[in-house]
C-alpha atoms as a PDB file:
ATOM      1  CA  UNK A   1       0.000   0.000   0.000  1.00  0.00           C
ATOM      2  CA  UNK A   2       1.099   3.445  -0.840  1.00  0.00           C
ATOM      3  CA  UNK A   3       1.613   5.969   1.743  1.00  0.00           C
ATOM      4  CA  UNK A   4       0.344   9.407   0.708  1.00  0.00           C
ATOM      5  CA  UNK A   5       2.789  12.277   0.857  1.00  0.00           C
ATOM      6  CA  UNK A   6       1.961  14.739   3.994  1.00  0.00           C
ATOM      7  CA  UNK A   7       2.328  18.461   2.746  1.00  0.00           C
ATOM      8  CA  UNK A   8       4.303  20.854   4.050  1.00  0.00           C
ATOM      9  CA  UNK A   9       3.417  23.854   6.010  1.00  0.00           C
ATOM     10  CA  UNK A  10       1.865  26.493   4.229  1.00  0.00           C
ATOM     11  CA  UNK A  11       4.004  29.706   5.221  1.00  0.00           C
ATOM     12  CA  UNK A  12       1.631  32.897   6.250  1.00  0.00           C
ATOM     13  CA  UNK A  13       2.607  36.013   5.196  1.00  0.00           C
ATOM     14  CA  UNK A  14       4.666  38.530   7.556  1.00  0.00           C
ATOM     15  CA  UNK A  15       1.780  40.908   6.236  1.00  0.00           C
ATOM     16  CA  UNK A  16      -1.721  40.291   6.776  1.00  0.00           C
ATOM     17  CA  UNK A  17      -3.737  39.542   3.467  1.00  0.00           C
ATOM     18  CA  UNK A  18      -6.397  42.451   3.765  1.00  0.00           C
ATOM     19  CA  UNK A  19      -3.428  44.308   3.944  1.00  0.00           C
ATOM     20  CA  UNK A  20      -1.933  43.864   0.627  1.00  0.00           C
ATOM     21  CA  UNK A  21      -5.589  43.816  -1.262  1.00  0.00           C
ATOM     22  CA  UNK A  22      -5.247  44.311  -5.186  1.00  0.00           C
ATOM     23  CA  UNK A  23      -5.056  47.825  -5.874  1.00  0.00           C
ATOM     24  CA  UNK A  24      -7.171  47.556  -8.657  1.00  0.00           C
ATOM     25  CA  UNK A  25     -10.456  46.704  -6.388  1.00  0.00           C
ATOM     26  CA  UNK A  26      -9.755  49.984  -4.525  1.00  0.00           C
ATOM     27  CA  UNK A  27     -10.510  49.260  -1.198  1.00  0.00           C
ATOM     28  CA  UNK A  28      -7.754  49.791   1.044  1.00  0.00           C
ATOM     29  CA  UNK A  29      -5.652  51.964  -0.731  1.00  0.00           C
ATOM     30  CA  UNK A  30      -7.002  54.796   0.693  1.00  0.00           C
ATOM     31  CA  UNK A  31      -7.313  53.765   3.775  1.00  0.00           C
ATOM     32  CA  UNK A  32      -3.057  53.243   3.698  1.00  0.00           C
ATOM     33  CA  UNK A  33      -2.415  56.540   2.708  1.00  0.00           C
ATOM     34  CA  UNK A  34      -4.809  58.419   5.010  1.00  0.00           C
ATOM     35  CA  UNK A  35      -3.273  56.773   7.675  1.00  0.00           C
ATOM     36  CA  UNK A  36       0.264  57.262   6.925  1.00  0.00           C
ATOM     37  CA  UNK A  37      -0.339  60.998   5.924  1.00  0.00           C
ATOM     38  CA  UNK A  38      -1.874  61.337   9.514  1.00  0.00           C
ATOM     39  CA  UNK A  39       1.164  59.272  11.029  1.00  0.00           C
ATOM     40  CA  UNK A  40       3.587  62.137   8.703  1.00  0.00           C
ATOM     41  CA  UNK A  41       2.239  64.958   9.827  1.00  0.00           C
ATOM     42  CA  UNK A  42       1.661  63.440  13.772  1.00  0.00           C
ATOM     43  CA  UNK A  43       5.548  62.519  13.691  1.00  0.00           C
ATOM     44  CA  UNK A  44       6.691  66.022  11.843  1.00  0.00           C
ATOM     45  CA  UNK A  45       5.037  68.328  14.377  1.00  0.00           C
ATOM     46  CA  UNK A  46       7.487  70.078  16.200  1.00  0.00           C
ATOM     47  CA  UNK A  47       7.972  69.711  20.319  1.00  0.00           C
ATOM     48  CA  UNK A  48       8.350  73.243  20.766  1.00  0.00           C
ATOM     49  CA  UNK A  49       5.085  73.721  18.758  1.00  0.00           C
ATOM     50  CA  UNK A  50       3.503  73.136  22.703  1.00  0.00           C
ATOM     51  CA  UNK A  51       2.894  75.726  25.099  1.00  0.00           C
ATOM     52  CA  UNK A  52       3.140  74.256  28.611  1.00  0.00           C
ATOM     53  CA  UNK A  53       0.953  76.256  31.080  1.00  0.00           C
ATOM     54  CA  UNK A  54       2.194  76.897  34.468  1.00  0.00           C
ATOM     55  CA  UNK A  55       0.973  78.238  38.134  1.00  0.00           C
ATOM     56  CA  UNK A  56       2.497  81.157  39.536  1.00  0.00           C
ATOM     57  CA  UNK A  57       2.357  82.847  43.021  1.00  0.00           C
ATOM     58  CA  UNK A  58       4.590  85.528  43.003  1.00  0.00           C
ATOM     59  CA  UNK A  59       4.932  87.310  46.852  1.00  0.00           C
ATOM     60  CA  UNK A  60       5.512  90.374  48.473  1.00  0.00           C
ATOM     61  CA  UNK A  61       6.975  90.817  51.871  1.00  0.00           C
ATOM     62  CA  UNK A  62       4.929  93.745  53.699  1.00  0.00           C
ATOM     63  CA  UNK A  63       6.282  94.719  57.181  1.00  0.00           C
ATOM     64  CA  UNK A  64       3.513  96.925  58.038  1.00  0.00           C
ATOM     65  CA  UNK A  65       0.604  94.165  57.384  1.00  0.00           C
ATOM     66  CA  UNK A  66       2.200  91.125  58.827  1.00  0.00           C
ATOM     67  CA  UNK A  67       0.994  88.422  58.369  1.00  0.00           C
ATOM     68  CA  UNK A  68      -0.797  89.684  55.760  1.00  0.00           C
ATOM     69  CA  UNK A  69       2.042  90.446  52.319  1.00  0.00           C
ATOM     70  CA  UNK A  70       0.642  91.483  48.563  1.00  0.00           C
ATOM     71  CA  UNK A  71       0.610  88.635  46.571  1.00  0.00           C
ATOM     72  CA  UNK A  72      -0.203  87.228  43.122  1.00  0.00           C
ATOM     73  CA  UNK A  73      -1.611  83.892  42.847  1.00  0.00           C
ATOM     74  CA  UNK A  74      -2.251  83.179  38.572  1.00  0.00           C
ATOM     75  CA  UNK A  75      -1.126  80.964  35.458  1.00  0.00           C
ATOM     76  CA  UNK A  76       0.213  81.332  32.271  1.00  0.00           C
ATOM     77  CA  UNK A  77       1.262  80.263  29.153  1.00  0.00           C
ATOM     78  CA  UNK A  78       5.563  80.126  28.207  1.00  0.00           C
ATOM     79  CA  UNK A  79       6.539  78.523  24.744  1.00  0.00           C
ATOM     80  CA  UNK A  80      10.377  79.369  24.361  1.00  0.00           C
ATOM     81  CA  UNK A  81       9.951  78.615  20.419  1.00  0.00           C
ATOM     82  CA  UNK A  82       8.441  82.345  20.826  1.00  0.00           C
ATOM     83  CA  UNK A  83      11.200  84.571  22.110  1.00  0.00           C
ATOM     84  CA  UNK A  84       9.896  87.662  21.707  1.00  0.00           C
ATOM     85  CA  UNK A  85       6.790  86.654  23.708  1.00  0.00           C
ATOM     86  CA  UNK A  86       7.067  83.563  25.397  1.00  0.00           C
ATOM     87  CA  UNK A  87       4.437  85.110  27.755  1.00  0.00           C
ATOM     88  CA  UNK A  88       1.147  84.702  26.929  1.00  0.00           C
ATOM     89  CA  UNK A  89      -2.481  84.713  28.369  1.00  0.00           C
ATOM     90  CA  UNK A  90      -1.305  85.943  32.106  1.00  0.00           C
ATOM     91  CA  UNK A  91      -4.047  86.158  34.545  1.00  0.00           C
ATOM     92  CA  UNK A  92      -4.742  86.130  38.123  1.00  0.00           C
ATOM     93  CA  UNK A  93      -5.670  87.393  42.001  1.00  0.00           C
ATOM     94  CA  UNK A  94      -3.884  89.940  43.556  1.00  0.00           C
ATOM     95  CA  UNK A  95      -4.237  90.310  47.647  1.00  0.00           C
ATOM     96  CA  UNK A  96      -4.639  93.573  49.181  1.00  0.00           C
ATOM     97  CA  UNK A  97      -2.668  93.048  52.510  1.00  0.00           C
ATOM     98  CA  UNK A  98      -4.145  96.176  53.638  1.00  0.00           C
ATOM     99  CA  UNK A  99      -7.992  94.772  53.756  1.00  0.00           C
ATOM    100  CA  UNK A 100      -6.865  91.598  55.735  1.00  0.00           C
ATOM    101  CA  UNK A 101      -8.001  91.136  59.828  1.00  0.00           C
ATOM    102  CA  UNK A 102      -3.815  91.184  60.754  1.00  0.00           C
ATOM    103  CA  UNK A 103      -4.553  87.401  62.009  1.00  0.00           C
ATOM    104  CA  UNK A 104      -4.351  84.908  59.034  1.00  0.00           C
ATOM    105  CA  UNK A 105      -1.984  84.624  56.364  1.00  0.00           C
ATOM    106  CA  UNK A 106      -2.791  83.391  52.932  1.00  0.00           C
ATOM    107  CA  UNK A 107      -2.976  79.626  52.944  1.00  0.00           C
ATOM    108  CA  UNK A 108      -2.146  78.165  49.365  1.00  0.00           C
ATOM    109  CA  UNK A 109      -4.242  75.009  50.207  1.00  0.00           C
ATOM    110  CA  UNK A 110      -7.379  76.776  50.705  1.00  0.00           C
ATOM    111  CA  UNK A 111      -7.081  79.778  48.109  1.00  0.00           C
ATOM    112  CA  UNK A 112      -7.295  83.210  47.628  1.00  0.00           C
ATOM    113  CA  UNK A 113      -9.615  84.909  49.860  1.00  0.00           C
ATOM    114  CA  UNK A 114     -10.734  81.885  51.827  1.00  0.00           C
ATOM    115  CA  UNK A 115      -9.128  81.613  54.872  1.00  0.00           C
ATOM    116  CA  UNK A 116      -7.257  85.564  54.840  1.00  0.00           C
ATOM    117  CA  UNK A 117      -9.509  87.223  54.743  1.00  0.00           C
ATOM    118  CA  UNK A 118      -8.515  89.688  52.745  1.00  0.00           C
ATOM    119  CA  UNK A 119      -9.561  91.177  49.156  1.00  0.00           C
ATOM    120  CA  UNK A 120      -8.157  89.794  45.997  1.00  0.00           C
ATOM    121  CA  UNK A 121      -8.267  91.590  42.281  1.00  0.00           C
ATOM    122  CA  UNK A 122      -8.559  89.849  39.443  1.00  0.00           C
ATOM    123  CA  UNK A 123      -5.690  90.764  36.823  1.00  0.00           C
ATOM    124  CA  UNK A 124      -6.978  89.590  33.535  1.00  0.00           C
ATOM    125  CA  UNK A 125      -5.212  92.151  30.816  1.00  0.00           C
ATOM    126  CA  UNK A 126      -2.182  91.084  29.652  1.00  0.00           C
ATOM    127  CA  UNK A 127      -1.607  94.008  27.229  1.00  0.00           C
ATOM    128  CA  UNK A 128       0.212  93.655  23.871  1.00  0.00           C
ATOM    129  CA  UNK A 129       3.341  95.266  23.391  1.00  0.00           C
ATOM    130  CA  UNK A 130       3.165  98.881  21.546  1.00  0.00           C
ATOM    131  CA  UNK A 131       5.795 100.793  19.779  1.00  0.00           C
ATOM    132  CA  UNK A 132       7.507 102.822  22.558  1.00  0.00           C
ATOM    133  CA  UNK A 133       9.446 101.630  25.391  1.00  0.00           C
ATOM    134  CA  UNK A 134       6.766 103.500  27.578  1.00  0.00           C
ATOM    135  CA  UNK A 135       3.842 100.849  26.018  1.00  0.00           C
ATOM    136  CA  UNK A 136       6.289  97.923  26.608  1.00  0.00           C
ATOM    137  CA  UNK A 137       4.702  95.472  28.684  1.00  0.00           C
ATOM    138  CA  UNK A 138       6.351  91.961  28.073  1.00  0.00           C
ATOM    139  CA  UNK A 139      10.582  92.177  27.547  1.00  0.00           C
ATOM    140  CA  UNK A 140      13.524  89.977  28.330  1.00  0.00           C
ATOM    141  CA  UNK A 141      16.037  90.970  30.561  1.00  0.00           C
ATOM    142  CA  UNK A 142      18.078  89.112  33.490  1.00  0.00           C
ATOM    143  CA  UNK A 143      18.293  85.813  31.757  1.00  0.00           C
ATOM    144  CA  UNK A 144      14.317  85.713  31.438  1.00  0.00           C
ATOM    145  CA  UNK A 145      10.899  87.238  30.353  1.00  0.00           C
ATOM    146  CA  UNK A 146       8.759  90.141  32.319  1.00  0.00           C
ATOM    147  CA  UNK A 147       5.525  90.297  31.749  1.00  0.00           C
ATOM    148  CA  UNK A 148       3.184  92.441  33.252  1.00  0.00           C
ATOM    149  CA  UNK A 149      -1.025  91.919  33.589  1.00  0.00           C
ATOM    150  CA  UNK A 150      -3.330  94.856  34.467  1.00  0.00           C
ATOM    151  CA  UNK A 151      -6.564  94.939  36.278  1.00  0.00           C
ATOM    152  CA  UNK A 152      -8.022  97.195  33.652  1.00  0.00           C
ATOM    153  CA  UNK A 153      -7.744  97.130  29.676  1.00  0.00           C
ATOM    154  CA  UNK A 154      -5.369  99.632  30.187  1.00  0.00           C
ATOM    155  CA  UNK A 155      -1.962 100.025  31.892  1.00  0.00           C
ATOM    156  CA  UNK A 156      -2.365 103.798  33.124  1.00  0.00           C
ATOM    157  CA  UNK A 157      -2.179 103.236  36.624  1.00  0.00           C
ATOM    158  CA  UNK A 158      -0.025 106.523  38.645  1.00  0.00           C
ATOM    159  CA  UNK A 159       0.355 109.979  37.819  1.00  0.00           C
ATOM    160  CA  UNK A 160       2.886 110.673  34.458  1.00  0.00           C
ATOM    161  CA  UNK A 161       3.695 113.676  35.953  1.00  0.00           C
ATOM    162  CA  UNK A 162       4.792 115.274  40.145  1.00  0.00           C
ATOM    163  CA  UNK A 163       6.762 118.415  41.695  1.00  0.00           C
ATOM    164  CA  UNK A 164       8.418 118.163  37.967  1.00  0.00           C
ATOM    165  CA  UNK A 165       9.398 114.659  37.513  1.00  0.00           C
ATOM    166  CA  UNK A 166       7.332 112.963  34.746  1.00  0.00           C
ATOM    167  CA  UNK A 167       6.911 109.075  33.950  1.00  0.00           C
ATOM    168  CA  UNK A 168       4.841 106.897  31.676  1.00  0.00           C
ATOM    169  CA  UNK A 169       2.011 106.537  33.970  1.00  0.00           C
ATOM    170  CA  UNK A 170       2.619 102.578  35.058  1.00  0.00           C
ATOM    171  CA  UNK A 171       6.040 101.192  35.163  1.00  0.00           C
ATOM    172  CA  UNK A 172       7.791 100.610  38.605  1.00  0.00           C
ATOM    173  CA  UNK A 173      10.358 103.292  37.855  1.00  0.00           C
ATOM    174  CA  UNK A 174       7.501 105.647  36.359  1.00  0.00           C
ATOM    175  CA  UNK A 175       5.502 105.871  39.177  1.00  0.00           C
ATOM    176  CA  UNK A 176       8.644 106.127  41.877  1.00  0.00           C
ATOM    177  CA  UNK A 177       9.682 109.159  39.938  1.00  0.00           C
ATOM    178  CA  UNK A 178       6.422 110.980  40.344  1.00  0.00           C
ATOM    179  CA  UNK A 179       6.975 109.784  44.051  1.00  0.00           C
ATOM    180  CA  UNK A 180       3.847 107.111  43.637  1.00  0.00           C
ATOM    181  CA  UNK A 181       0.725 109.454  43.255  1.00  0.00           C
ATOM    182  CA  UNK A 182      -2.185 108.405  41.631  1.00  0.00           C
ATOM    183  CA  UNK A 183      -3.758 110.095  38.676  1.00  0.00           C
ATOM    184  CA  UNK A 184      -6.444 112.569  38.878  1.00  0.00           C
ATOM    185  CA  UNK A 185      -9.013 111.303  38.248  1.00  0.00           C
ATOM    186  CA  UNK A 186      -7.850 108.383  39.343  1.00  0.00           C
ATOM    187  CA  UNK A 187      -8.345 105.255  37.406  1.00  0.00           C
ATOM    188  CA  UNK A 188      -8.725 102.450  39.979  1.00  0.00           C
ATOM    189  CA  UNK A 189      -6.335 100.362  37.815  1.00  0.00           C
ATOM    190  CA  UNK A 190      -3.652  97.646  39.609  1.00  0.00           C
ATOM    191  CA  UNK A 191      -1.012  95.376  38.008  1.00  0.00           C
ATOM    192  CA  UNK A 192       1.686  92.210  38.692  1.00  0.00           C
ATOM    193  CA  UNK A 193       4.679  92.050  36.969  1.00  0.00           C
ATOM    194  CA  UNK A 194       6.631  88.794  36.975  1.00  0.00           C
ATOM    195  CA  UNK A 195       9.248  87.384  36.156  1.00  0.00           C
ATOM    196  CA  UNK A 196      10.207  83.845  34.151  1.00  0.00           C
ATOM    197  CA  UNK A 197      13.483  82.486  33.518  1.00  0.00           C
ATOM    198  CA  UNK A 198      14.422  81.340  30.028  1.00  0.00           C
ATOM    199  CA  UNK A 199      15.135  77.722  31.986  1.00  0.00           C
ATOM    200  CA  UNK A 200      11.742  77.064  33.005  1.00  0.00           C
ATOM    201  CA  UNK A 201      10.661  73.923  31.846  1.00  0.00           C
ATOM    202  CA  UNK A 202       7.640  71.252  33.411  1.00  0.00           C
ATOM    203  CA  UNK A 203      10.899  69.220  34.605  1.00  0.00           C
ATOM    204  CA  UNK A 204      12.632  72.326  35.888  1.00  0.00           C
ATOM    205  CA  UNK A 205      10.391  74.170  38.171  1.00  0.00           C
ATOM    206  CA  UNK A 206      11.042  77.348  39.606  1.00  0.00           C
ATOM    207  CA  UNK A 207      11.362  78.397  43.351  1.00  0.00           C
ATOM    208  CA  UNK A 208      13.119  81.817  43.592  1.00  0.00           C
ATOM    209  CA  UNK A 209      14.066  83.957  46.429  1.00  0.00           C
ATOM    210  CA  UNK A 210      15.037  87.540  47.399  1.00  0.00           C
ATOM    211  CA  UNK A 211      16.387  89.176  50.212  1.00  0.00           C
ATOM    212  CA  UNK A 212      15.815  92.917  50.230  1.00  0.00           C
ATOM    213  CA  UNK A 213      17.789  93.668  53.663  1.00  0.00           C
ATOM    214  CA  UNK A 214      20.960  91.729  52.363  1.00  0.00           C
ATOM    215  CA  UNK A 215      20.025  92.369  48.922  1.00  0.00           C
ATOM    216  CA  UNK A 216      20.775  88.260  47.879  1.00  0.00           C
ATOM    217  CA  UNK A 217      18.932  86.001  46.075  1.00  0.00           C
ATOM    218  CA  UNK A 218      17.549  86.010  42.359  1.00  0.00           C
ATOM    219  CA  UNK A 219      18.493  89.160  40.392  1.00  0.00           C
ATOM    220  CA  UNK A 220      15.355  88.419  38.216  1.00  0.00           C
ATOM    221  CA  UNK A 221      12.820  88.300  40.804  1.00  0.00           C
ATOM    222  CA  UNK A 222      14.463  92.113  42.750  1.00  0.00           C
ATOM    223  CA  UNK A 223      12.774  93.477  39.422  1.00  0.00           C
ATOM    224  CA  UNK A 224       9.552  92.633  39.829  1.00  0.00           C
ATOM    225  CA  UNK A 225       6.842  94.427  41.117  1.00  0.00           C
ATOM    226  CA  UNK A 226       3.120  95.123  41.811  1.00  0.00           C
ATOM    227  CA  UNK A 227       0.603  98.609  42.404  1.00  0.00           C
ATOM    228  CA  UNK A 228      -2.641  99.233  43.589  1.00  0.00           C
ATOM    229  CA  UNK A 229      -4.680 102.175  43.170  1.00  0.00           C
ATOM    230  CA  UNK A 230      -8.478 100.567  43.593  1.00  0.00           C
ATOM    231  CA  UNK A 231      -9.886 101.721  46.428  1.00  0.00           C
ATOM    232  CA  UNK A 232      -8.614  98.952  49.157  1.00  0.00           C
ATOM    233  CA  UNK A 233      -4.879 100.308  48.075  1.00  0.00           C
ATOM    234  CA  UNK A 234      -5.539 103.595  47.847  1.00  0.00           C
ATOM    235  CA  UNK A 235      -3.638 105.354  51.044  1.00  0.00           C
ATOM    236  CA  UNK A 236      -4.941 109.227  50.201  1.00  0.00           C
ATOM    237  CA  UNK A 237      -3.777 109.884  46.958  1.00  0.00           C
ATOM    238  CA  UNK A 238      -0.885 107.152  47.064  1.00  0.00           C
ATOM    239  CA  UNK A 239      -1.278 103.620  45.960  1.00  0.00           C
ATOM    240  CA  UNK A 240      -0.212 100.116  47.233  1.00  0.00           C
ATOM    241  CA  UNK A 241       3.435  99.539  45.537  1.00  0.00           C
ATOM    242  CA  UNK A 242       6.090  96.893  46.204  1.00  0.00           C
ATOM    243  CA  UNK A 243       9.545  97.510  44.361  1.00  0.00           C
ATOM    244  CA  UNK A 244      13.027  96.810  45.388  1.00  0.00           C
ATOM    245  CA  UNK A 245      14.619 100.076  46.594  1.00  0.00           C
ATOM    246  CA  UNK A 246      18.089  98.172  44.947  1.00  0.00           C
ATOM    247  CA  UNK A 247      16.271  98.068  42.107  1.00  0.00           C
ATOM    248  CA  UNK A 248      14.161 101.028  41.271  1.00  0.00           C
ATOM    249  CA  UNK A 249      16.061 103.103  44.185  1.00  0.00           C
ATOM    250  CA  UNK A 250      12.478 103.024  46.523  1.00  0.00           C
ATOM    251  CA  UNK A 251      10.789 100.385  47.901  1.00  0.00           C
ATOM    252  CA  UNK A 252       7.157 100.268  47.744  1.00  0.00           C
ATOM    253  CA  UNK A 253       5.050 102.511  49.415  1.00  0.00           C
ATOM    254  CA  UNK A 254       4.672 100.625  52.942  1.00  0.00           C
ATOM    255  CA  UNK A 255       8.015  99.649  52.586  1.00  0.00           C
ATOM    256  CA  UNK A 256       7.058  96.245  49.675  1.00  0.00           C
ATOM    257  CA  UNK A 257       9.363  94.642  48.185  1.00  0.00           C
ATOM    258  CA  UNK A 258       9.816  90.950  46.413  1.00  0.00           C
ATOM    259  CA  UNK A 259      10.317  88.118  48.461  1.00  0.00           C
ATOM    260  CA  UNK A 260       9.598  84.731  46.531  1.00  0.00           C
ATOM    261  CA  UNK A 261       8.312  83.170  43.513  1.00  0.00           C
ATOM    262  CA  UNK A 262       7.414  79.849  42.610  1.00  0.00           C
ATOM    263  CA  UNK A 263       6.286  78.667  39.210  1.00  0.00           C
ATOM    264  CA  UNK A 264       5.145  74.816  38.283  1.00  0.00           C
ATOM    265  CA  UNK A 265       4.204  73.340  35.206  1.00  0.00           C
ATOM    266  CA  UNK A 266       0.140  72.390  35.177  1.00  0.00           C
ATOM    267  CA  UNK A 267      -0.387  70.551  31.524  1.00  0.00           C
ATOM    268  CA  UNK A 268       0.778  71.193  27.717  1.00  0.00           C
ATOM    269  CA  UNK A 269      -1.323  73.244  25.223  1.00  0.00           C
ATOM    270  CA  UNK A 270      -0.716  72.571  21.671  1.00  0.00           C
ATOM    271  CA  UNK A 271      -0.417  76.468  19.539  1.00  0.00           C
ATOM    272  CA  UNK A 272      -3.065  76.842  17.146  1.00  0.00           C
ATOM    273  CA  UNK A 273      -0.611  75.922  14.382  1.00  0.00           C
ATOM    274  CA  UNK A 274      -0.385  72.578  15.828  1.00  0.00           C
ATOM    275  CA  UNK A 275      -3.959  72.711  16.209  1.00  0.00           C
ATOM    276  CA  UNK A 276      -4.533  73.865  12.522  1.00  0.00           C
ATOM    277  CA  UNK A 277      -2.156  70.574  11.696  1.00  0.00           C
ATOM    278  CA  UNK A 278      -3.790  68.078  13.358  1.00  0.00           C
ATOM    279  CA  UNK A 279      -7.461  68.817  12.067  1.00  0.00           C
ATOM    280  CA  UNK A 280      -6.604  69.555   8.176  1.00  0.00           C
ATOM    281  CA  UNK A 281      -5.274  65.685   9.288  1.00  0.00           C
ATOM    282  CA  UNK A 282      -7.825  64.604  10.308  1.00  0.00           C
ATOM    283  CA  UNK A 283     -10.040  66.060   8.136  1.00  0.00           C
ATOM    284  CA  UNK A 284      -8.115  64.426   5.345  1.00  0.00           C
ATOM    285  CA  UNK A 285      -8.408  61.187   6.833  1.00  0.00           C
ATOM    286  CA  UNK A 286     -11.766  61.365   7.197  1.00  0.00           C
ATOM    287  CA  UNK A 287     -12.946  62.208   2.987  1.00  0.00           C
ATOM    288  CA  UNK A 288     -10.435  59.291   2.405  1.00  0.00           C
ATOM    289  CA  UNK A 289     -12.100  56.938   4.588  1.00  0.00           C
ATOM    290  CA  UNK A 290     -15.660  57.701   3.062  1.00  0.00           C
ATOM    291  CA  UNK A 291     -14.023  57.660  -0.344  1.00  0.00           C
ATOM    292  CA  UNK A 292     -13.335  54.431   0.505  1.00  0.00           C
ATOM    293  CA  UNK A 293     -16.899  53.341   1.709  1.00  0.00           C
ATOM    294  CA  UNK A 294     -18.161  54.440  -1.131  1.00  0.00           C
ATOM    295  CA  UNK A 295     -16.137  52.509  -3.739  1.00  0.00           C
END
């Protein structure tokens, strides 16, 4: 009797069948090339195309207020593919250490205005640069970015002019040279202006300090600075300032000046570039799948 001859092994493909269909029937052609445009563009986008958005409290030591100091609690945007303004939408609360009882400081884990019990502002302007030095409100200096955010849609805030010295009307070195006075009339207007090194990153928080009796600690943060000329900072016809008397040669008007500021990554925001990328994409994808449907 003859034994029958077992066959070998059939050997599958390192490529599933549907995947190498005929091109002539059409159907998954289209389907390959949506998906590796998608994958293309997905893989081409640029990391620095993402803005990361970070927390800020920025604080103010106040010796005349204690424990109560003037300080900014906010978040914004940094994208350091954006040198010119790697600030953008800056917001916040600013305290008014004047309005507190003088029994309970600020207490991050509760919030602003919680537990203080004193009045907070909400800064939501973050003006756009104009074309004088006097309607500059975001520049780099001191190995980072200052940016400044106004409690009005405007950034007049003290007088522009006092006993003949004149300023622009808002910067920290404006309003000490017409010796702090508000406006007339007065425009009820406040501001924080902060500072963010060009080495902030979501892995390299930042946690800086100054020391305005030994005048230590982080060059960047002595320049920053806050005023308040609403009516729970108004002191007569002078506002609420802190400043570094190293700095702008006077420190703020009850004696303010910077004491710490700590800044921490909160999540990744792609730019509307990337944004404009990803749904021509998928848009694409999308006619070529129902292309495909149809055929």
């Amino acid at each position: 009797m003859k034994r029958s001859k077992i066959p070998s092994p059939v050997k599958k493909p390192l490529i599933a069948p549907q995947m190498i269909a005929p091109a002539s029937k059409g159907k998954f052609v289209p389907a390959l090339l949506a998906g590796g445009m998608f994958l293309a563009i997905n893989a081409s986008l640029p990391v620095q195309a993402q803005a990361t958005t970070y927390d800020i409290t920025l604080t103010f030591n106040e010796p005349m207020t204690q424990p109560e100091n003037s300080i900014f609690v906010g978040s914004f945007n940094y994208n350091a593919a954006n040198p010119s303004y790697p600030v953008t939408g800056l917001s916040g609360q600013l305290s008014e250490a004047m309005t507190g009882p003088g029994t309970t400081p600020y207490n991050p884990s509760t919030g602003p205005g919680v537990s203080d019990g004193m009045t907070w502002l909400s800064l939501n302007n973050q003006l756009p640069n104009g074309g004088t030095a006097q309607t500059t409100y975001e520049w780099q200096a001191n190995g980072g970015t200052y940016a400044t955010v106004f409690l009005q849609n405007y950034s007049s805030t003290f007088a522009t002019s006092y006993n003949g010295a004149t300023g622009d009307g808002w910067s920290p070195q404006g309003g000490i040279a017409v010796d702090r006075k508000a406006p007339s009339p007065n425009n009820g207007n406040a501001y924080a202006l902060i500072f963010v090194p060009n080495d902030l990153s979501s892995a390299n928080p930042v946690d800086l300090v100054w020391n305005e009796g030994t005048g230590t600690g982080s060059q960047g943060l002595e320049y920053t600075a806050y005023a308040d000329y609403t009516s729970g900072g108004l002191m007569g016809s002078v506002g609420m300032t802190g400043t570094s008397a190293l700095a702008y040669g006077a420190a703020g008007t009850m004696y303010g000046s910077p004491l710490s500021e700590t800044i921490s990554a909160v999540s990744s925001v792609p730019e509307p570039s990337t944004w404009g990328l990803l749904v021509g994409a998928t848009g694409m994808l999308g006619l070529l799948i129902g292309r495909k449907q149809k055929s």
